[in-house]
Protein backbone atom coordinates (compact mmCIF):
# COMPACT_ATOMS: atom_id res chain seq x y z
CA UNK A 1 0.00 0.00 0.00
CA UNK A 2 1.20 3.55 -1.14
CA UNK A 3 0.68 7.01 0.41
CA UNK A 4 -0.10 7.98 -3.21
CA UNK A 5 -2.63 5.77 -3.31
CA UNK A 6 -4.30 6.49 -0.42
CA UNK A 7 -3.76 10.55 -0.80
CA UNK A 8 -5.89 9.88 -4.05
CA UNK A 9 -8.41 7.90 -2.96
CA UNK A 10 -8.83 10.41 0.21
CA UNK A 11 -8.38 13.47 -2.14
CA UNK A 12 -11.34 12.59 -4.39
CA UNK A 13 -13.68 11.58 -0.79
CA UNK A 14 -12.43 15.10 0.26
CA UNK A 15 -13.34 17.00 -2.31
CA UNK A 16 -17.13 15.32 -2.78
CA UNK A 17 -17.74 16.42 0.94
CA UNK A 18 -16.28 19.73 0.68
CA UNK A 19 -18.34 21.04 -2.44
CA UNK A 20 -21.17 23.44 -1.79
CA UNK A 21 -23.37 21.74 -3.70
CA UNK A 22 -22.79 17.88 -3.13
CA UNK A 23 -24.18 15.37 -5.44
CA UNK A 24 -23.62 11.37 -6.24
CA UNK A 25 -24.28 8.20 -5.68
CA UNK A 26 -26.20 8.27 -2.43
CA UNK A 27 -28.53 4.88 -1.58
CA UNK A 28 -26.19 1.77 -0.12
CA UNK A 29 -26.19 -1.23 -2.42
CA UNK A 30 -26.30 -4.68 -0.83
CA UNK A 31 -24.89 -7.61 -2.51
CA UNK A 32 -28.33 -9.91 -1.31
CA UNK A 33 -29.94 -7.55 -3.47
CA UNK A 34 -32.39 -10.35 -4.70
CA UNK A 35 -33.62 -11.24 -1.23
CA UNK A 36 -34.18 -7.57 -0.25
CA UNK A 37 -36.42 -5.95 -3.44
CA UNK A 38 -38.44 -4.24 -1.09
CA UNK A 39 -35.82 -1.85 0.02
CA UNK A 40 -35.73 0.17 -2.96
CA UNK A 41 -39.10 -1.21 -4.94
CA UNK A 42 -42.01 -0.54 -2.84
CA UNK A 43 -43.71 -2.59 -5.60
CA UNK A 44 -42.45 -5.71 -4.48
CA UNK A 45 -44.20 -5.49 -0.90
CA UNK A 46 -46.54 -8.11 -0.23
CA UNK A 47 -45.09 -10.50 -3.22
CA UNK A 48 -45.19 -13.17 -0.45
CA UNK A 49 -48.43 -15.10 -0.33
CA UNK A 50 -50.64 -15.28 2.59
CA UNK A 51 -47.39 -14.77 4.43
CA UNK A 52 -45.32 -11.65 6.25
CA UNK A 53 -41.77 -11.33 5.98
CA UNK A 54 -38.71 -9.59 7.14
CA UNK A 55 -35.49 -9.25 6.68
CA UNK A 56 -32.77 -7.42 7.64
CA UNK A 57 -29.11 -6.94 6.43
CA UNK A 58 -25.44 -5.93 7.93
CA UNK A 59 -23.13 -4.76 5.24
CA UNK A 60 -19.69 -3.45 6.19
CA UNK A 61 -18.08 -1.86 3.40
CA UNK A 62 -13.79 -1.97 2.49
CA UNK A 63 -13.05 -2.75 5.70
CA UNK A 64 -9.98 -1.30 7.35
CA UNK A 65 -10.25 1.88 5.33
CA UNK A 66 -8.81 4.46 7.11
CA UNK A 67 -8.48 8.62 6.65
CA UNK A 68 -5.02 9.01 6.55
CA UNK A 69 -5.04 12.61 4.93
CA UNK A 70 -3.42 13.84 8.38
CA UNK A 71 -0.48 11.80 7.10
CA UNK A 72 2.91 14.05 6.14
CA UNK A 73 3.50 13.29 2.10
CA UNK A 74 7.33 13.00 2.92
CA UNK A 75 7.79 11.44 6.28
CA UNK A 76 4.48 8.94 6.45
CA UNK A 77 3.93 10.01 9.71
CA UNK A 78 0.67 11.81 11.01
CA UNK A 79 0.94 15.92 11.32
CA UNK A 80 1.38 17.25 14.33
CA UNK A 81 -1.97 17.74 16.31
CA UNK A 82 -3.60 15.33 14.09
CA UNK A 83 -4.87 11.80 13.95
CA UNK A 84 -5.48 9.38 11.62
CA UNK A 85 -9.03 8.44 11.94
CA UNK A 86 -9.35 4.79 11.43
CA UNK A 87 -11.96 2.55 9.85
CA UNK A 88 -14.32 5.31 8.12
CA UNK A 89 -15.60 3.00 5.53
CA UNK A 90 -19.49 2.70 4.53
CA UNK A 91 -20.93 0.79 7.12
CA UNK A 92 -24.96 0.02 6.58
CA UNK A 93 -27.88 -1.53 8.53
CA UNK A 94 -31.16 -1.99 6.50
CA UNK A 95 -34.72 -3.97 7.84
CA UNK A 96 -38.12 -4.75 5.96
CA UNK A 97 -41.32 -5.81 7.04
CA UNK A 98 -44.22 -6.46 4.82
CA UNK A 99 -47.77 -8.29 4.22
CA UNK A 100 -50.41 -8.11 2.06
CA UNK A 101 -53.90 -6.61 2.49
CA UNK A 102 -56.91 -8.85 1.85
CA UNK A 103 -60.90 -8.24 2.10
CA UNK A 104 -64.18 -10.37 2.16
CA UNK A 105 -62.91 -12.48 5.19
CA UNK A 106 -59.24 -13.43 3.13
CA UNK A 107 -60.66 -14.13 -0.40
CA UNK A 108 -59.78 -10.92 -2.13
CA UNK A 109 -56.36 -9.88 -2.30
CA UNK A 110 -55.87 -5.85 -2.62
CA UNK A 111 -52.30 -5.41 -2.08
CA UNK A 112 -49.53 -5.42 -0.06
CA UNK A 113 -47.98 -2.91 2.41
CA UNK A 114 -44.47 -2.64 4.02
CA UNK A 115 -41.64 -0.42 6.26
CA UNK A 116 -38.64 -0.16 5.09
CA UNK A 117 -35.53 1.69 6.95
CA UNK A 118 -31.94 1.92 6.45
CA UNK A 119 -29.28 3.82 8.26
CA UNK A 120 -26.27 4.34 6.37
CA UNK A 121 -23.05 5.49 7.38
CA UNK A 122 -20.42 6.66 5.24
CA UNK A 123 -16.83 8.55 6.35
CA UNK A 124 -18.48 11.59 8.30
CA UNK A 125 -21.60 11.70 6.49
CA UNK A 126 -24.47 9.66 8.00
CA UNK A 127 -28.39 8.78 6.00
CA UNK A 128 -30.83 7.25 7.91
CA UNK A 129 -34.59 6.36 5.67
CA UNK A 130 -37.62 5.28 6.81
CA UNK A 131 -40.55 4.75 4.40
CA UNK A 132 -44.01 3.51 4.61
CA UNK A 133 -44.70 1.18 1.43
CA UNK A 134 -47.58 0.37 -0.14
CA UNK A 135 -48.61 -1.86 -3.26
CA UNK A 136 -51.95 -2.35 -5.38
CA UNK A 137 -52.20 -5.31 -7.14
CA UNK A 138 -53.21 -6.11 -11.11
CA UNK A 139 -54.06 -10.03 -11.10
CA UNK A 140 -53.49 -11.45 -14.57
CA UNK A 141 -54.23 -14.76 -16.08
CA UNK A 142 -56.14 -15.64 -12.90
CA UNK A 143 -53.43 -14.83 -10.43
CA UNK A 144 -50.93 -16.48 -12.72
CA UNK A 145 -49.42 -13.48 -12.88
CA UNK A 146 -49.40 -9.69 -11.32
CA UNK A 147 -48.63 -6.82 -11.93
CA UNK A 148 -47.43 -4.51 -8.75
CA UNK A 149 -47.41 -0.65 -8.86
CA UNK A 150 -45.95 0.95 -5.45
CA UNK A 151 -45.08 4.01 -3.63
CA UNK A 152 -43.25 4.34 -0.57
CA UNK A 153 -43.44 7.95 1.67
CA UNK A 154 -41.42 8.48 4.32
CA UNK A 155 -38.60 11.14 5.82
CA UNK A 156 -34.70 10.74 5.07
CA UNK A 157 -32.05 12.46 7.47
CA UNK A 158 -29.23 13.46 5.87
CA UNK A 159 -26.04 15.15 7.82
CA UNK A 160 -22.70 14.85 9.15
CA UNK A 161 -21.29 13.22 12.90
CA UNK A 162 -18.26 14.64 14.32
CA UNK A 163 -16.27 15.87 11.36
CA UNK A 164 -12.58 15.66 11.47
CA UNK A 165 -11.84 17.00 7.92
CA UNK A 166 -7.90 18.14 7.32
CA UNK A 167 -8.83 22.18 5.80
CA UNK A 168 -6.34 23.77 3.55
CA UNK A 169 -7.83 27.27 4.25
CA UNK A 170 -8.87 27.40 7.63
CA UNK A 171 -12.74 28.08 8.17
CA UNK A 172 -13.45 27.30 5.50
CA UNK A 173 -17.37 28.26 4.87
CA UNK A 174 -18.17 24.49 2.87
CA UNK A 175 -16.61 22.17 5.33
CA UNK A 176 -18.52 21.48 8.42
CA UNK A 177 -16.83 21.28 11.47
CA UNK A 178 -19.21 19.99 13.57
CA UNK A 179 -22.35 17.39 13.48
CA UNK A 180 -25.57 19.12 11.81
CA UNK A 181 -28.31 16.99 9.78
CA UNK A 182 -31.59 17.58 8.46
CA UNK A 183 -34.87 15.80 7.74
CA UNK A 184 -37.07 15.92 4.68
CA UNK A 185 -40.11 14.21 3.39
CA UNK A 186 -39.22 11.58 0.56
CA UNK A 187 -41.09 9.89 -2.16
CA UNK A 188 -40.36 6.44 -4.37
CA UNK A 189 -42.49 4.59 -7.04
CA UNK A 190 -42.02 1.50 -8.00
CA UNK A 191 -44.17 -1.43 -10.44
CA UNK A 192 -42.99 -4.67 -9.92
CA UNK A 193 -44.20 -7.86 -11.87
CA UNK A 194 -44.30 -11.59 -11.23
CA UNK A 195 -45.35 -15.17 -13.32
CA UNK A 196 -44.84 -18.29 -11.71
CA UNK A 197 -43.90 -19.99 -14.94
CA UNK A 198 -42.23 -19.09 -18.12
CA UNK A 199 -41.44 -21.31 -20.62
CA UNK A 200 -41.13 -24.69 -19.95
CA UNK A 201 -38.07 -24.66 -16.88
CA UNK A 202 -37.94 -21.18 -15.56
CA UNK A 203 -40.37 -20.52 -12.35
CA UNK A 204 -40.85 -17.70 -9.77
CA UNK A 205 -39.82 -15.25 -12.92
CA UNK A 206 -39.62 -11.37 -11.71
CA UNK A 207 -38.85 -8.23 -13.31
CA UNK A 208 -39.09 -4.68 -11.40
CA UNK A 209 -38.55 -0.97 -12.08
CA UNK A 210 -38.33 1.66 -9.45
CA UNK A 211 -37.60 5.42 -9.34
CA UNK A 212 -36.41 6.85 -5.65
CA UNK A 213 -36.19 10.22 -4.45
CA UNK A 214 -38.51 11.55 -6.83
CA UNK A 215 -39.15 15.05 -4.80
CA UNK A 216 -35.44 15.37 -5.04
CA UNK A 217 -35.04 16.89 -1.66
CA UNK A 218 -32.22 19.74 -0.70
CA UNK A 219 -30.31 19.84 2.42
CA UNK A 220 -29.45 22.87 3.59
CA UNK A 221 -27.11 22.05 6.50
CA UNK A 222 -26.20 25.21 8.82
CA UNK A 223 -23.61 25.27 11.23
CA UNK A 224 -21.38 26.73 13.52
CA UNK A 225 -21.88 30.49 14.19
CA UNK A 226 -19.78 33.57 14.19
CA UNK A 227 -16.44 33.61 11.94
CA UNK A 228 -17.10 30.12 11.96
CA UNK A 229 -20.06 29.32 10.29
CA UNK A 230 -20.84 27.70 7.10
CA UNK A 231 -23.69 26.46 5.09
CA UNK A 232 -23.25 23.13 2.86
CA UNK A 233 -25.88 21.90 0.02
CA UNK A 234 -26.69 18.68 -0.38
CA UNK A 235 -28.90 17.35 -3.37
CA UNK A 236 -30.93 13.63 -2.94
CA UNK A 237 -30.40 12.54 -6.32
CA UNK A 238 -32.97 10.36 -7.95
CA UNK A 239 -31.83 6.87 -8.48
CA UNK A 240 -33.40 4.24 -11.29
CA UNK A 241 -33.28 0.65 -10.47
CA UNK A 242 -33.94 -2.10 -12.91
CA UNK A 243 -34.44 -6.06 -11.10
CA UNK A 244 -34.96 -9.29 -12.68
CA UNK A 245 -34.53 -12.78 -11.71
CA UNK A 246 -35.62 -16.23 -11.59
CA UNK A 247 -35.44 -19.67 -10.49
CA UNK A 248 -34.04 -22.74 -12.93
CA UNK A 249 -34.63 -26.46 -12.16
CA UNK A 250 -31.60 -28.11 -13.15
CA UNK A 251 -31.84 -31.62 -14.57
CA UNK A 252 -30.81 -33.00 -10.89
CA UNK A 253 -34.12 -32.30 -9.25
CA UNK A 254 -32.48 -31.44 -5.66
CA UNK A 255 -30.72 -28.23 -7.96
CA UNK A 256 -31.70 -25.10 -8.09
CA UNK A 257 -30.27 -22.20 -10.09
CA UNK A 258 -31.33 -18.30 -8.83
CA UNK A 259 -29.65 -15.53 -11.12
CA UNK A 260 -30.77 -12.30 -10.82
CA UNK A 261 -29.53 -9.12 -12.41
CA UNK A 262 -29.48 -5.23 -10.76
CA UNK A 263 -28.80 -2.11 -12.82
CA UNK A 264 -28.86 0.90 -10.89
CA UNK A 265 -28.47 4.31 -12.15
CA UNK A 266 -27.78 7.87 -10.65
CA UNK A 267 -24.59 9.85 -11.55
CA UNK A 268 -23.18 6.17 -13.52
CA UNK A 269 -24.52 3.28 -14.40
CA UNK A 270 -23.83 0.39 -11.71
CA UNK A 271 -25.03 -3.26 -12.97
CA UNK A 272 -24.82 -6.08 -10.27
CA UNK A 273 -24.87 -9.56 -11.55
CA UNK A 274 -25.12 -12.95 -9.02
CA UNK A 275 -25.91 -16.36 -9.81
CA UNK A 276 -27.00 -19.01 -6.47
CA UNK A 277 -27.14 -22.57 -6.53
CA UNK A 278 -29.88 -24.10 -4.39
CA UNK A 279 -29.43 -27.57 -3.05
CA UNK A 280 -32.37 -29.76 -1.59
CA UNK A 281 -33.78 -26.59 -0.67
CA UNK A 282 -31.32 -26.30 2.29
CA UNK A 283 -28.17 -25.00 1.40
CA UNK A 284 -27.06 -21.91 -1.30
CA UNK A 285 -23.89 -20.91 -2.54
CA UNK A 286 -22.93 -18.81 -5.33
CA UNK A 287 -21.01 -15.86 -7.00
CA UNK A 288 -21.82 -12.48 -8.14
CA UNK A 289 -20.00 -9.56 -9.66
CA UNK A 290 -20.48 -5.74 -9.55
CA UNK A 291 -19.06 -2.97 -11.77
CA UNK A 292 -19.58 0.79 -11.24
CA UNK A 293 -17.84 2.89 -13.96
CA UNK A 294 -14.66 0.13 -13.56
CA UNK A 295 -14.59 -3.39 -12.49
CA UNK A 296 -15.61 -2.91 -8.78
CA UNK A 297 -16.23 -6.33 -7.02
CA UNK A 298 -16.27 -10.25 -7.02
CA UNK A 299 -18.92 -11.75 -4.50
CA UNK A 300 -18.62 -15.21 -3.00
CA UNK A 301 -22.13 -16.02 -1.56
CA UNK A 302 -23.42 -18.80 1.18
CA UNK A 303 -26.38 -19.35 2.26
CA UNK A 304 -28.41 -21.87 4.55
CA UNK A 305 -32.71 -22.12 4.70
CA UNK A 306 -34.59 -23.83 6.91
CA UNK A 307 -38.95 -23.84 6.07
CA UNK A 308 -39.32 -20.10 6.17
CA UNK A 309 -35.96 -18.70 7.51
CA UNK A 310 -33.15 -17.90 5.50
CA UNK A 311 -29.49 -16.59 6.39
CA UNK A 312 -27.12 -15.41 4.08
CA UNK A 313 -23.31 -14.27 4.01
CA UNK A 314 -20.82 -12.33 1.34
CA UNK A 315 -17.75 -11.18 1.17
CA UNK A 316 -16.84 -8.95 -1.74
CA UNK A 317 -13.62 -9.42 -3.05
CA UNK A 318 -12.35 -5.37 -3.93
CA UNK A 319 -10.98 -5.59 -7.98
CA UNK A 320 -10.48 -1.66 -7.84
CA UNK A 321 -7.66 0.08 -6.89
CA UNK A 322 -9.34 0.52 -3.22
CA UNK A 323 -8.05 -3.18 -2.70
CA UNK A 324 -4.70 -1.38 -1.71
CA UNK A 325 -6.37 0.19 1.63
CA UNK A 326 -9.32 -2.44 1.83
CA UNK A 327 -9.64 -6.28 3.33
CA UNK A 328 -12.78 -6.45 1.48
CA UNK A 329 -16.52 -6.05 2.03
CA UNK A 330 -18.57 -8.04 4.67
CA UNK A 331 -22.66 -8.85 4.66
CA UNK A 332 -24.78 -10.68 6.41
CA UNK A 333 -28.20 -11.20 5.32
CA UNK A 334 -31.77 -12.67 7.66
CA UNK A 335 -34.92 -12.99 6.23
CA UNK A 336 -38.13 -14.95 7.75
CA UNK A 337 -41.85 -15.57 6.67
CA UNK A 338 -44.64 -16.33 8.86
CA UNK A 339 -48.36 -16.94 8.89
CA UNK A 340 -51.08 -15.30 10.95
CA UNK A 341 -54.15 -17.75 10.53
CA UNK A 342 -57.56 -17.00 12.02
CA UNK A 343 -58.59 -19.91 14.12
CA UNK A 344 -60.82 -22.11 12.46
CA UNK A 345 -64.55 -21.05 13.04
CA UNK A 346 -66.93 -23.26 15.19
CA UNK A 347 -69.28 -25.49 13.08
CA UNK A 348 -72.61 -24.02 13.34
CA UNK A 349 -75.04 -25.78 15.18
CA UNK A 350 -77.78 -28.10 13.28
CA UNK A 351 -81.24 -28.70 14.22
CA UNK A 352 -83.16 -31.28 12.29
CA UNK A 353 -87.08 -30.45 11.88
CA UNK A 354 -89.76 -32.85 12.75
CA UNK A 355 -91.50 -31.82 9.99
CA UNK A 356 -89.28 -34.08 7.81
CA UNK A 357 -89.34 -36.97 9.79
């Protein structure tokens, strides 16, 4: 590992959270993205059955990244009065709940509804999301099929925690140097469609589109006071997503492929690719690969199910030039289904009539 390298790589993170008006890539991606749809289509809510679900993921990004910017260019040891501040990688926690909605005691199914939340930290800058979800469903071909449209509402936070940024100008009006956030209302749509068979081999098909932060919020984050005092913009970018997968009987009946495909767009277009194996319906293991702008990531993937719960692990494999101050990318994944039944209605009671003795 170089000090060039990492003065680059700490140079261009600098510079993003200095500007005045600060825009890119904002939601967290997860590498489970296939078993977590809801969190950024609020058109998949409810795609479950007669069943609700959560799920909640870990994901701890480049691990062992450090800021090292307090580091002398010559000597390779920290400035006086400063510190290196150690592990301020993107570190994210996100958790879904949803059901569906049903009338005329169970037998008509309306839609589904959800909550979705993430908290995302990344360096200095912290996002934390929660949003209501809620689906209507289009049956077609008799419930073989359906057709989803969703829109989620909720608030996102948006600020900074304890800033240590190194200044070349002192006071500097852009740079915050202390914690200030914001709240503003937020709004996502998504339409999200399922068949349970197409073709001849490939069930459970999906295919989703979803548009986030369509209200495009501003931050206006105010702080300090006196000679001190700055004001920093910050823009929520709208972000497209496009999901598809499916699942593959292999000619082994105790096989099971799963690929599934994410393209994400904001600022550049990121497309995630993973492929699972299922085996007896117990165990899953697979790989998956993720490029934004340059070849970003290689994903092993395990997995273990038991009826309705699920647990999954990754580790991302860095194939940028971050692999020089990263040991790689950590997630763990959760996810379980369960049933509320009505209990079963007494018979009703029967009285014969004499009359047709």
């Amino acid at each position: 590992m170089t000090n060039f390298t990492q003065r680059i790589s700490l140079l261009v993170f600098g510079v993003l959270c200095g500007l005045s008006s600060l825009m890119a890539q904002q939601d967290p991606y997860y590498s489970h993205f296939k078993f977590n749809r809801q969190a950024y289509n609020a058109g998949a809510v409810g795609e479950k059955d007669e069943y609700i679900c959560l799920s909640a993921i870990g994901h701890n990004q480049w691990l062992g990244f450090d800021d090292r910017t307090w580091v002398d260019r010559n000597t390779g040891q920290p400035i006086a009065d400063g510190k290196i501040e150690e592990n301020v990688a993107p570190v994210t926690v996100n958790f879904n709940v949803n059901g569906q909605i049903r009338s005329n005691k169970g037998q008509k199914l309306w839609g589904g509804v959800g909550l979705s939340a993430f908290d995302d930290r990344l360096g200095f800058m912290k996002t934390t999301s929660f949003k209501f979800q809620g689906a209507f469903f289009i049956p077609i071909q008799g419930n073989f099929a359906r057709l989803s449209l969703g829109v989620d509402l909720g608030m996102t936070q948006f600020g900074f925690v304890d800033p240590k940024f190194r200044w070349r100008e002192p006071n500097d009006p852009r740079i915050p140097n202390q914690s200030v956030n914001e709240s503003k209302f937020d709004l996502g749509f998504g339409a999200y469609y399922t068949q349970k068979r197409l073709g001849t081999r490939i069930t459970n098909f999906y295919a989703g589109a979803s548009l986030s932060h369509l209200n495009g919020s501003k931050y206006s984050l105010v702080w300090g006071n006196g000679a001190t005092s700055g004001l920093t913009d910050y823009f929520l970018a709208q972000h497209l997503y496009f999901v598809t997968g499916a699942d593959i009987p292999l000619q082994n009946p105790a096989f099971e492929l799963e690929p599934a495909v994410l393209v994400k767009y904001n600022s550049k277009l990121q497309i995630d690719l993973n492929c699972t194996v299922k085996y007896n319906q117990t165990i899953r293991g697979g790989l998956g690969y993720r490029q934004w702008a340059t070849t970003d990531a290689l994903t092993v993937m395990l997995g273990y199910i038991k009826n309705q719960l699920q647990v999954g692990y990754s580790y991302d494999i860095t194939l940028s030039r971050i692999r020089t101050v990263s040991n790689g990318t950590h997630e763990v994944y959760v996810g379980y289904c369960f049933q509320l039944k009505a209990p079963p209605q007494p018979p009703r009671p029967y009285y014969r009539s004499t009359r047709w003795l």
